[in-house]
C-alpha atoms as a PDB file:
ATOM      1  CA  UNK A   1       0.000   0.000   0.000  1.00  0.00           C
ATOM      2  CA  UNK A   2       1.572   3.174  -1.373  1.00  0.00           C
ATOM      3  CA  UNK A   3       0.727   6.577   0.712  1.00  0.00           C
ATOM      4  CA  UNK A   4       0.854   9.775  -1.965  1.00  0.00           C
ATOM      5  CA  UNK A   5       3.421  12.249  -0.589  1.00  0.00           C
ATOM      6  CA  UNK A   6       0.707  15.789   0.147  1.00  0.00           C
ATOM      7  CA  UNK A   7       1.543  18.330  -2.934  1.00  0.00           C
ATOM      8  CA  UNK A   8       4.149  21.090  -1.482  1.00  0.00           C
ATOM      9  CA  UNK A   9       2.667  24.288  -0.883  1.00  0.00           C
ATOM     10  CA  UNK A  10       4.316  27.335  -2.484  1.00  0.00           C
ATOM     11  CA  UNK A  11       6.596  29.203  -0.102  1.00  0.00           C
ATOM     12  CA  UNK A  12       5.747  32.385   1.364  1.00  0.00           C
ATOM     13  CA  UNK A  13       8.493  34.469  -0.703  1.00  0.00           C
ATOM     14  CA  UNK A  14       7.441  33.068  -3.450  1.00  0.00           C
ATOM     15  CA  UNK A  15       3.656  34.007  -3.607  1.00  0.00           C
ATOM     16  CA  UNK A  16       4.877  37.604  -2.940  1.00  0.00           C
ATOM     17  CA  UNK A  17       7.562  37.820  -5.523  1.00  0.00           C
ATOM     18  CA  UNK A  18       5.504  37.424  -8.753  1.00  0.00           C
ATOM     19  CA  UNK A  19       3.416  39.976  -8.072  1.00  0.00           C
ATOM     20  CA  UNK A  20       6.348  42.246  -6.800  1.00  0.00           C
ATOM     21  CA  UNK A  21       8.199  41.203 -10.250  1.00  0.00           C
ATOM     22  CA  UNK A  22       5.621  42.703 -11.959  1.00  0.00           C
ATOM     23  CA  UNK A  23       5.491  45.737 -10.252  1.00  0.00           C
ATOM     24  CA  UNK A  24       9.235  46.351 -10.665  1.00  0.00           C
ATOM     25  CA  UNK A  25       8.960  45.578 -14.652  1.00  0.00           C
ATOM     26  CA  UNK A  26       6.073  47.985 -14.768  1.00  0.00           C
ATOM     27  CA  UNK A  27       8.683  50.888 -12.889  1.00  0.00           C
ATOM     28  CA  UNK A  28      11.289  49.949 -14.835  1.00  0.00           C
ATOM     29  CA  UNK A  29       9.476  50.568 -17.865  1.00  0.00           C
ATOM     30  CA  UNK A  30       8.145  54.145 -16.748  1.00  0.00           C
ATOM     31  CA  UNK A  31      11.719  55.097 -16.218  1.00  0.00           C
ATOM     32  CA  UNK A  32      12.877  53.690 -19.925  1.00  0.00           C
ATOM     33  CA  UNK A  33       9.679  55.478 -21.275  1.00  0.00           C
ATOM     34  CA  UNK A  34       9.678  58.770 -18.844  1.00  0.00           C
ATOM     35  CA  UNK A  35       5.998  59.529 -19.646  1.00  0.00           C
ATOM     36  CA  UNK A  36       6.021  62.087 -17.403  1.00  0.00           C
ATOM     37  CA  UNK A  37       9.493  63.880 -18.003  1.00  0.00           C
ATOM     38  CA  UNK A  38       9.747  67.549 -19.901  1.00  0.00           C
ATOM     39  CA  UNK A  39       8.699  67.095 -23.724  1.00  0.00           C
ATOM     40  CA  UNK A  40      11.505  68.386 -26.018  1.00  0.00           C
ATOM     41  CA  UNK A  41      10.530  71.448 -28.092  1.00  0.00           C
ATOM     42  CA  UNK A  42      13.189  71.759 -30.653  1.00  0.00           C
ATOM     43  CA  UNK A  43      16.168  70.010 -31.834  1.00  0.00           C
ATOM     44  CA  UNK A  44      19.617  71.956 -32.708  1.00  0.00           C
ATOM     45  CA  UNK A  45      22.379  70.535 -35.230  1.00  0.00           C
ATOM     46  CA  UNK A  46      25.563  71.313 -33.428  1.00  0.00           C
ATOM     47  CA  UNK A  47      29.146  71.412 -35.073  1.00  0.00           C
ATOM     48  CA  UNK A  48      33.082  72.480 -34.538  1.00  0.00           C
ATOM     49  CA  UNK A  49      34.550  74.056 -37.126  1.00  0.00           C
ATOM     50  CA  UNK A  50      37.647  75.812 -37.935  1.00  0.00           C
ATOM     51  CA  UNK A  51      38.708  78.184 -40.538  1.00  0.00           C
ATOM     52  CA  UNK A  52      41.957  80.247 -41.941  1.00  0.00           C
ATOM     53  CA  UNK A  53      39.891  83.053 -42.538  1.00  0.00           C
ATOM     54  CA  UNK A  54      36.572  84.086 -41.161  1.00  0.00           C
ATOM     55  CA  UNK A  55      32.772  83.645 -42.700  1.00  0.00           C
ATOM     56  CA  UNK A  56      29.101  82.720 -42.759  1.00  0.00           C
ATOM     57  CA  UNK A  57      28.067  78.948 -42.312  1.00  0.00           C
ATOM     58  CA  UNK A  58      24.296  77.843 -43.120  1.00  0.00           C
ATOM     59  CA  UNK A  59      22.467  74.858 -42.620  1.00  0.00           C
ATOM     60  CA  UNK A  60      19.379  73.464 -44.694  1.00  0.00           C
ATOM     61  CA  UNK A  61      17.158  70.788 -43.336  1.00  0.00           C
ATOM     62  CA  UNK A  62      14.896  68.577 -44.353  1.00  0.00           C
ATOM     63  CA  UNK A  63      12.002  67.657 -41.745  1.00  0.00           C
ATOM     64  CA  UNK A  64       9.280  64.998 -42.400  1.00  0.00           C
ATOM     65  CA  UNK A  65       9.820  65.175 -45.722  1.00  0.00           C
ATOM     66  CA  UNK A  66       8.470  68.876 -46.214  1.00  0.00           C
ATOM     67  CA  UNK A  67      12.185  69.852 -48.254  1.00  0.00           C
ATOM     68  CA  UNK A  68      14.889  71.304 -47.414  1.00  0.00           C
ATOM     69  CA  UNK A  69      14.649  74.813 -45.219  1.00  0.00           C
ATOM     70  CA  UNK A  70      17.182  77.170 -43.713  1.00  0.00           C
ATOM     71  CA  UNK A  71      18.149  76.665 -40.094  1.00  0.00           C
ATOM     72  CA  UNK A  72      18.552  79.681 -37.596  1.00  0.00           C
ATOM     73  CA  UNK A  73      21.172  79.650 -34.747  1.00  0.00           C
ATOM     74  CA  UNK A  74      23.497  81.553 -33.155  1.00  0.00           C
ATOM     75  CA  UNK A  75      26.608  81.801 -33.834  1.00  0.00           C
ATOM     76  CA  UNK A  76      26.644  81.624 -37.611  1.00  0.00           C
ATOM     77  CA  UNK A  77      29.465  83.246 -38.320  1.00  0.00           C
ATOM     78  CA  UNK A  78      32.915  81.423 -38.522  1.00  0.00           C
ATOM     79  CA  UNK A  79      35.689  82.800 -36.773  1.00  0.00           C
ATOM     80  CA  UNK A  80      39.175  82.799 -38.329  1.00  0.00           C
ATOM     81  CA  UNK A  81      41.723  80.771 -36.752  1.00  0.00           C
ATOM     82  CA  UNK A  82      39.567  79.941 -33.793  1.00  0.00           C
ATOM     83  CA  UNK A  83      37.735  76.977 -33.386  1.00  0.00           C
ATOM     84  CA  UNK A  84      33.501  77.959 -33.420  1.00  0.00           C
ATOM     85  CA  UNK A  85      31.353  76.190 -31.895  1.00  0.00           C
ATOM     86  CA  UNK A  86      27.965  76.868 -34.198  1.00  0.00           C
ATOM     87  CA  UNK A  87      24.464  76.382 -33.331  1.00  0.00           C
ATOM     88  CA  UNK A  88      21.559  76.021 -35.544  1.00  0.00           C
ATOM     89  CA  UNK A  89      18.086  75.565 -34.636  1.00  0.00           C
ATOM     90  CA  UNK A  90      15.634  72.895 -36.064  1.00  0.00           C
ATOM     91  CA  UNK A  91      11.724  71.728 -35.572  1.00  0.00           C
ATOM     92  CA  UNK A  92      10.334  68.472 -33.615  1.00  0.00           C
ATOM     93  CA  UNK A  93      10.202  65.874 -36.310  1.00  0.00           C
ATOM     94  CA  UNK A  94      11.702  63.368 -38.194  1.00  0.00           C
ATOM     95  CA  UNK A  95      15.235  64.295 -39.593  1.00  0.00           C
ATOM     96  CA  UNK A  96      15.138  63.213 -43.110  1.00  0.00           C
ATOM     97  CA  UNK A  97      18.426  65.014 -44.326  1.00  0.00           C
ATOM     98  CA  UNK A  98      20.261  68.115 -44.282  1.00  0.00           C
ATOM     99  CA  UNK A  99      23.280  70.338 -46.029  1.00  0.00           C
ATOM    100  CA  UNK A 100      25.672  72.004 -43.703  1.00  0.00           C
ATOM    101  CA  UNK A 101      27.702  74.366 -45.089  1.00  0.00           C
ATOM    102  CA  UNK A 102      30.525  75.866 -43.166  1.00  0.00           C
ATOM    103  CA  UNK A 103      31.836  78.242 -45.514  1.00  0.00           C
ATOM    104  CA  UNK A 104      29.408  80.128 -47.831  1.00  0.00           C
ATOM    105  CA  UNK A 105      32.617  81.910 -49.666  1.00  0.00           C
ATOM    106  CA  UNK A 106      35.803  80.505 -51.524  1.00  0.00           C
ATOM    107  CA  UNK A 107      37.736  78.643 -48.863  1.00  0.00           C
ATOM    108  CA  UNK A 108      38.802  75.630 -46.581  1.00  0.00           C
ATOM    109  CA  UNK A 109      36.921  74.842 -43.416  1.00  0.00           C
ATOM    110  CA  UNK A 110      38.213  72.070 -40.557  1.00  0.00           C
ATOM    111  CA  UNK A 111      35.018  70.765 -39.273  1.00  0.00           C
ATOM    112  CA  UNK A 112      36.342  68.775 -35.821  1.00  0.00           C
ATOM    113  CA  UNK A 113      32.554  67.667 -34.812  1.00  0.00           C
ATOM    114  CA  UNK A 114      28.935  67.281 -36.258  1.00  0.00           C
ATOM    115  CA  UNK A 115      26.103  66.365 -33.740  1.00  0.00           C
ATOM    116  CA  UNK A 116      22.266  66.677 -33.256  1.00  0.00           C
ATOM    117  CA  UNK A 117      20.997  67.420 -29.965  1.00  0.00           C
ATOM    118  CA  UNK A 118      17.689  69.026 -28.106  1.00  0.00           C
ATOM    119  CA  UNK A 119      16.613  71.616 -25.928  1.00  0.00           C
ATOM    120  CA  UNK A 120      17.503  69.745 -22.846  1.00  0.00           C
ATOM    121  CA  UNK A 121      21.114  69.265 -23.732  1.00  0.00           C
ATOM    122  CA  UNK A 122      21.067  65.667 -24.600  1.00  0.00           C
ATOM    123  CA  UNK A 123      23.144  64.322 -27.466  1.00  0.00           C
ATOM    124  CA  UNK A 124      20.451  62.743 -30.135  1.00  0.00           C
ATOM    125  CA  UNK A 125      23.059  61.741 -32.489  1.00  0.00           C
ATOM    126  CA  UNK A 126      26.786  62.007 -33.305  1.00  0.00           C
ATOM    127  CA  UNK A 127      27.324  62.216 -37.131  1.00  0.00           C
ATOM    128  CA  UNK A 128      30.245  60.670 -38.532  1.00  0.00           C
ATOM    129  CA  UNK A 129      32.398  62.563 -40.382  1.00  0.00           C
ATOM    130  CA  UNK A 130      33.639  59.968 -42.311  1.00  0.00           C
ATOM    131  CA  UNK A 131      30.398  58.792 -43.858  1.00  0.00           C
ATOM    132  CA  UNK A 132      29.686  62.996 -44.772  1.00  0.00           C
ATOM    133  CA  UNK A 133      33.075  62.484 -46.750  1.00  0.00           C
ATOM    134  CA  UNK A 134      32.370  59.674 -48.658  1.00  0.00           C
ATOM    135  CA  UNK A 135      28.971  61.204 -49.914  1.00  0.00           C
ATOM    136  CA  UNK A 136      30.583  64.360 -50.827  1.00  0.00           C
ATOM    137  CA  UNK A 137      33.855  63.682 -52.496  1.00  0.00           C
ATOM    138  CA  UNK A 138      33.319  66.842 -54.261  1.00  0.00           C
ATOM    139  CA  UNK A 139      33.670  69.234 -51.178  1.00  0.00           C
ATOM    140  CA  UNK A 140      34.866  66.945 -48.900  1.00  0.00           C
ATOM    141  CA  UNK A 141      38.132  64.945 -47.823  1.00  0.00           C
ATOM    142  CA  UNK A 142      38.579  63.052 -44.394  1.00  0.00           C
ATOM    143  CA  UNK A 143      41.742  63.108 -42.593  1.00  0.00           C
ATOM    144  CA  UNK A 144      43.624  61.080 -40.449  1.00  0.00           C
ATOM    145  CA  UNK A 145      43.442  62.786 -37.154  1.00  0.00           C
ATOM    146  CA  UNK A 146      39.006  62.094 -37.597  1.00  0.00           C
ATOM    147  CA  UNK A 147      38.462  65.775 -39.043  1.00  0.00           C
ATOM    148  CA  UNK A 148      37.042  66.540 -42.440  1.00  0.00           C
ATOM    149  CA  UNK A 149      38.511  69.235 -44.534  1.00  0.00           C
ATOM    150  CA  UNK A 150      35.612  71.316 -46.134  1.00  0.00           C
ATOM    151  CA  UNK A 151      36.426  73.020 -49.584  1.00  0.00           C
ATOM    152  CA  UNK A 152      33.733  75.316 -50.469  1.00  0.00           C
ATOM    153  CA  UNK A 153      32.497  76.142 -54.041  1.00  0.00           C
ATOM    154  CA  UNK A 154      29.927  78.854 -53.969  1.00  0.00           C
ATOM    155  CA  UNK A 155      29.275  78.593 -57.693  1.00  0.00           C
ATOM    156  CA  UNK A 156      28.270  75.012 -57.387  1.00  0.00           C
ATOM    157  CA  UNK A 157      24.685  74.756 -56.498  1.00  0.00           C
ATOM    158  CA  UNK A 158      25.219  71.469 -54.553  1.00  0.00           C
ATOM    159  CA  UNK A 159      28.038  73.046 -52.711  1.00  0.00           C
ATOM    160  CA  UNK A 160      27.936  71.932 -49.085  1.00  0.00           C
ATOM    161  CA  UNK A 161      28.218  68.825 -47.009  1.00  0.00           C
ATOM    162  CA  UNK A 162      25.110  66.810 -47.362  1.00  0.00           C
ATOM    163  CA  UNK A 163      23.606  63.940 -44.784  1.00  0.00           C
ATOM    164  CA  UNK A 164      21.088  61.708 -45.244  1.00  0.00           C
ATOM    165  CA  UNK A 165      20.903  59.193 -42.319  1.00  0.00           C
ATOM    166  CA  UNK A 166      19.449  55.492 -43.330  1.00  0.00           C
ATOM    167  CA  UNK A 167      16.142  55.898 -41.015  1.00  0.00           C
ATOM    168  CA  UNK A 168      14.811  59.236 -40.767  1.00  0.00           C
ATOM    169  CA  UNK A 169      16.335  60.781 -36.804  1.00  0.00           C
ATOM    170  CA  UNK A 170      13.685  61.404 -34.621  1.00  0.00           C
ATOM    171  CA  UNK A 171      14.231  64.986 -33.251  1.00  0.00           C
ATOM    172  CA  UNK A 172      12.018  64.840 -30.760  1.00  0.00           C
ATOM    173  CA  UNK A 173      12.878  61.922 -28.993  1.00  0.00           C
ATOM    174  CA  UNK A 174      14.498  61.325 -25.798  1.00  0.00           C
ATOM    175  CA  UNK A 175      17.506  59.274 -25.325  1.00  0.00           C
ATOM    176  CA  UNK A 176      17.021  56.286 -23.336  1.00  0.00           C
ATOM    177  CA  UNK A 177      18.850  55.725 -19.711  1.00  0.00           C
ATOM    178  CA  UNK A 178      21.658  53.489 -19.572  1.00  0.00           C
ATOM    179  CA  UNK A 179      21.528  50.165 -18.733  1.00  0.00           C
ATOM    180  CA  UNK A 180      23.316  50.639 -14.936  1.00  0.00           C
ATOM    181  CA  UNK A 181      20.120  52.982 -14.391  1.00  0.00           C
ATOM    182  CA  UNK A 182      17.923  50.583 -15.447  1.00  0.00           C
ATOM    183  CA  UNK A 183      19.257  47.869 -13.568  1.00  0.00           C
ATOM    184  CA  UNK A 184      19.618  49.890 -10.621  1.00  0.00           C
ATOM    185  CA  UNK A 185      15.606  50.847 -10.800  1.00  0.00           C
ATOM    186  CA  UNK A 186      14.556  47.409 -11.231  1.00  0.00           C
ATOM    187  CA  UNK A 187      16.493  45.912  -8.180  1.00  0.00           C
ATOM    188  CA  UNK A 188      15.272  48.867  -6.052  1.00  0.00           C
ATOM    189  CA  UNK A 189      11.977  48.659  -7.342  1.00  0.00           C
ATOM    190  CA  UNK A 190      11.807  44.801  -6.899  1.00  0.00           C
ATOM    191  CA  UNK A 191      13.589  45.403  -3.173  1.00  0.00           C
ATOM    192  CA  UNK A 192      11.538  48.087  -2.057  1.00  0.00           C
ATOM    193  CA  UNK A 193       7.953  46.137  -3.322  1.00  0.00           C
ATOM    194  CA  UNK A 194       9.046  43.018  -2.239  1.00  0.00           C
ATOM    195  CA  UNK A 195       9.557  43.861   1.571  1.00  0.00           C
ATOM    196  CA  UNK A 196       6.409  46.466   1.829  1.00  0.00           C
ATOM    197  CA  UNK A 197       4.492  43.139   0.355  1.00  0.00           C
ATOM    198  CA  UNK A 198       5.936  41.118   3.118  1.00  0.00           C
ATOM    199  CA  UNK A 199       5.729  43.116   5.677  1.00  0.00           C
ATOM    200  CA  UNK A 200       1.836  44.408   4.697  1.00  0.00           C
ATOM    201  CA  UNK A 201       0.714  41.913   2.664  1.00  0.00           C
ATOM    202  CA  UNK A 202      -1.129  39.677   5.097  1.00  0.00           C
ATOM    203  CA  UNK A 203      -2.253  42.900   6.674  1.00  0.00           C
ATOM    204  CA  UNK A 204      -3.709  44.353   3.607  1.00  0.00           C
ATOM    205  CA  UNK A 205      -5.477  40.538   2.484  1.00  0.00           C
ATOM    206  CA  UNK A 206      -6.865  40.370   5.943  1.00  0.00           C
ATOM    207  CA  UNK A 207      -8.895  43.816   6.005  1.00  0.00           C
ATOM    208  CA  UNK A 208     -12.353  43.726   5.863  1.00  0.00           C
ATOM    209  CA  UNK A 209     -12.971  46.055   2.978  1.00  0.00           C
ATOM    210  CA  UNK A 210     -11.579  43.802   0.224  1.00  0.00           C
ATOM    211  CA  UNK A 211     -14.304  41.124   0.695  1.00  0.00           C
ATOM    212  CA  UNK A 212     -16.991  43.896   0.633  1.00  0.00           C
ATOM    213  CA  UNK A 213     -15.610  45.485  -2.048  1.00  0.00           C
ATOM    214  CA  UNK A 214     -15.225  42.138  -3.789  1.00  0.00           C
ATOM    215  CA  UNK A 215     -19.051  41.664  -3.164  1.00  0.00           C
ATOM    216  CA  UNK A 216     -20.083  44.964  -4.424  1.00  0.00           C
ATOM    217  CA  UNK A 217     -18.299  45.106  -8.061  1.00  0.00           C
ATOM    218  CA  UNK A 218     -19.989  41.466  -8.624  1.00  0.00           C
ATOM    219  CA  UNK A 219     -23.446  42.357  -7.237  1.00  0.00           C
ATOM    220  CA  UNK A 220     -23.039  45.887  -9.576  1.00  0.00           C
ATOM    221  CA  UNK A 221     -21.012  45.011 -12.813  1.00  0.00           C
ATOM    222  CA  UNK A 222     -22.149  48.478 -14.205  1.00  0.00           C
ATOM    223  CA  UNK A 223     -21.076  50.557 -11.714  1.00  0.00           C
ATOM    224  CA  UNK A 224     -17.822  48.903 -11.054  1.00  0.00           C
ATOM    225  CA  UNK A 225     -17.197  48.566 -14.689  1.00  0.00           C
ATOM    226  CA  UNK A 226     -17.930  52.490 -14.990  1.00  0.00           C
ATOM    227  CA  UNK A 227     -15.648  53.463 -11.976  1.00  0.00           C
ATOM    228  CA  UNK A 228     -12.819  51.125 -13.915  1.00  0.00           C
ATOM    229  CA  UNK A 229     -13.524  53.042 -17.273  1.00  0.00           C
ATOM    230  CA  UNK A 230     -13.380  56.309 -14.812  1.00  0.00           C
ATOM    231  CA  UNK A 231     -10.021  55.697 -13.162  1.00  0.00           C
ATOM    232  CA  UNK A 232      -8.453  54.453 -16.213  1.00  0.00           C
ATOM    233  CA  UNK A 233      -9.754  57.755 -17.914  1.00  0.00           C
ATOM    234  CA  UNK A 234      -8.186  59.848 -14.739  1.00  0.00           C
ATOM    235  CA  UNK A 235      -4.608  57.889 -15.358  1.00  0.00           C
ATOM    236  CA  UNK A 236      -4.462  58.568 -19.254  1.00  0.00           C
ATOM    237  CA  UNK A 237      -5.616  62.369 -19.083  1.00  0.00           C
ATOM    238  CA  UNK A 238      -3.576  63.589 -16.062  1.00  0.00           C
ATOM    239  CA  UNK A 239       0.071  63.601 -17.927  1.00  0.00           C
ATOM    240  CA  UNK A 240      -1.669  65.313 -20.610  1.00  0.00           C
ATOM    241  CA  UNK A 241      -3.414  68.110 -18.227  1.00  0.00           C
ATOM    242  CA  UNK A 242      -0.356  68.373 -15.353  1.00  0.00           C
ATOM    243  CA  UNK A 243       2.668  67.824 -17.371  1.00  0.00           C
ATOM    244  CA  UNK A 244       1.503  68.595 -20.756  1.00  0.00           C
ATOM    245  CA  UNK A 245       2.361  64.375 -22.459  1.00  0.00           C
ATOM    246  CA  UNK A 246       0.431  61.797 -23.361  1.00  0.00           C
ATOM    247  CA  UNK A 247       0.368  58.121 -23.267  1.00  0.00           C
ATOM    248  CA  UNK A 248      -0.150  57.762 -26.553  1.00  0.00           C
ATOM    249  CA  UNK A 249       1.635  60.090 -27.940  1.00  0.00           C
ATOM    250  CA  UNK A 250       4.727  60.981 -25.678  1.00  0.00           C
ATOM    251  CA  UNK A 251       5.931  64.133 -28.207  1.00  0.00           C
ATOM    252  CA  UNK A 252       2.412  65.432 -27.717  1.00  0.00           C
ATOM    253  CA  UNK A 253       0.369  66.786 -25.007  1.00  0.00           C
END
């Protein structure tokens, strides 16, 4: 006569910790995402450049497709024998291409650094100089110290240094945390949800209000499926009223 062994009850940690694990992924995700940090307005394409003599730079950009338009930014004029550190200014969007041109006159132009970046100060994208070379062997020549020497030819109507990135840049966006952050707001979040369910948990399934409440929503679908509706509702509209982002749309409010 054989005697079944009684099935092994989950232990205690372990009932709390899948609920805590999804807590933590669901924090961990509103930090990657940041639906409530400050929308970005405007981008800027930022460079270093460095000429013998000075000059005007411009910079044409193509956003979302709608052609290429002049950028505004400050400065915009090229100092002589000084590296410049120029500035332009550019719309929310898409970043379909663009034609920086250091020099407008007759001359040579060092460009050290090309890079997009918005209003907050992050760094979007660095563009390599090397790849602006090879598509403009006409104006441009890449050196060995990671520069790019910049010979401009006002007479030529596709004078300038032109960059057209393989998936349109998204000028809007924000760039996401690095991976020691993220780690680091898991494991706290995890940590922190983990112990309160421990040390509350019992506490919180004991109370008396959870069987009522329980009770109601199934003895009044409607109304508890209208106070759902009405607190989801509450949660989607209040980054959109108090911090000016949506959900949906994160660029947006």
């Amino acid at each position: 006569m054989t005697f079944s062994q009684p099935a092994r009850e989950p232990s205690r940690i372990f009932l709390h910790l899948l609920p805590c694990l999804a807590l933590a992924v669901v924090c961990t995700v509103l930090f990657w995402w940041r639906p409530f940090g400050p929308v970005t307005q405007k981008a800027y394409f930022e460079a270093l450049v460095m000429s013998e003599k000075p000059g005007a730079a411009q910079l044409h950009y193509d956003v979302d497709g709608s052609g290429f338009r002049e950028g505004h930014g400050e400065p915009a004029w090229v100092q002589g024998t000084a590296i410049t550190h120029l500035r332009f200014q550019m719309p929310p969007g898409k970043l379909a291409a663009l034609n920086f041109i250091p020099c407008v006159d007759e001359g040579e132009v060092y460009v050290l650094r090309c890079w997009v970046s918005n209003d907050i100060g992050d760094t979007l994208a660095v563009i390599p100089l090397e790849s602006i070379a090879r598509a403009n062997t006409k104006f441009a020549r890449a050196l060995p110290n990671g520069s790019l020497l910049f010979h401009s030819q006002p007479k030529d109507e596709m004078n300038g240094l032109r960059f057209r990135p393989q998936l349109p840049l998204e000028l809007a966006a924000e760039p996401t945390p690095p991976p020691w952050q993220v780690a680091v707001v898991f494991g706290l979040s995890l940590g922190i949800t983990l112990a309160l369910s421990l040390l509350f948990g019992e506490r919180v399934a004991a109370a008396r209000w959870i069987p009522r409440l329980v009770e109601w929503a199934r003895t009044h679908p409607q109304w508890a499926l209208f106070c759902a509706a009405a607190c989801s509702v509450m949660l989607s509209c209040f980054p959109v009223v108090f911090c000016g982002k949506s959900f949906v749309l994160p660029t947006t409010g």
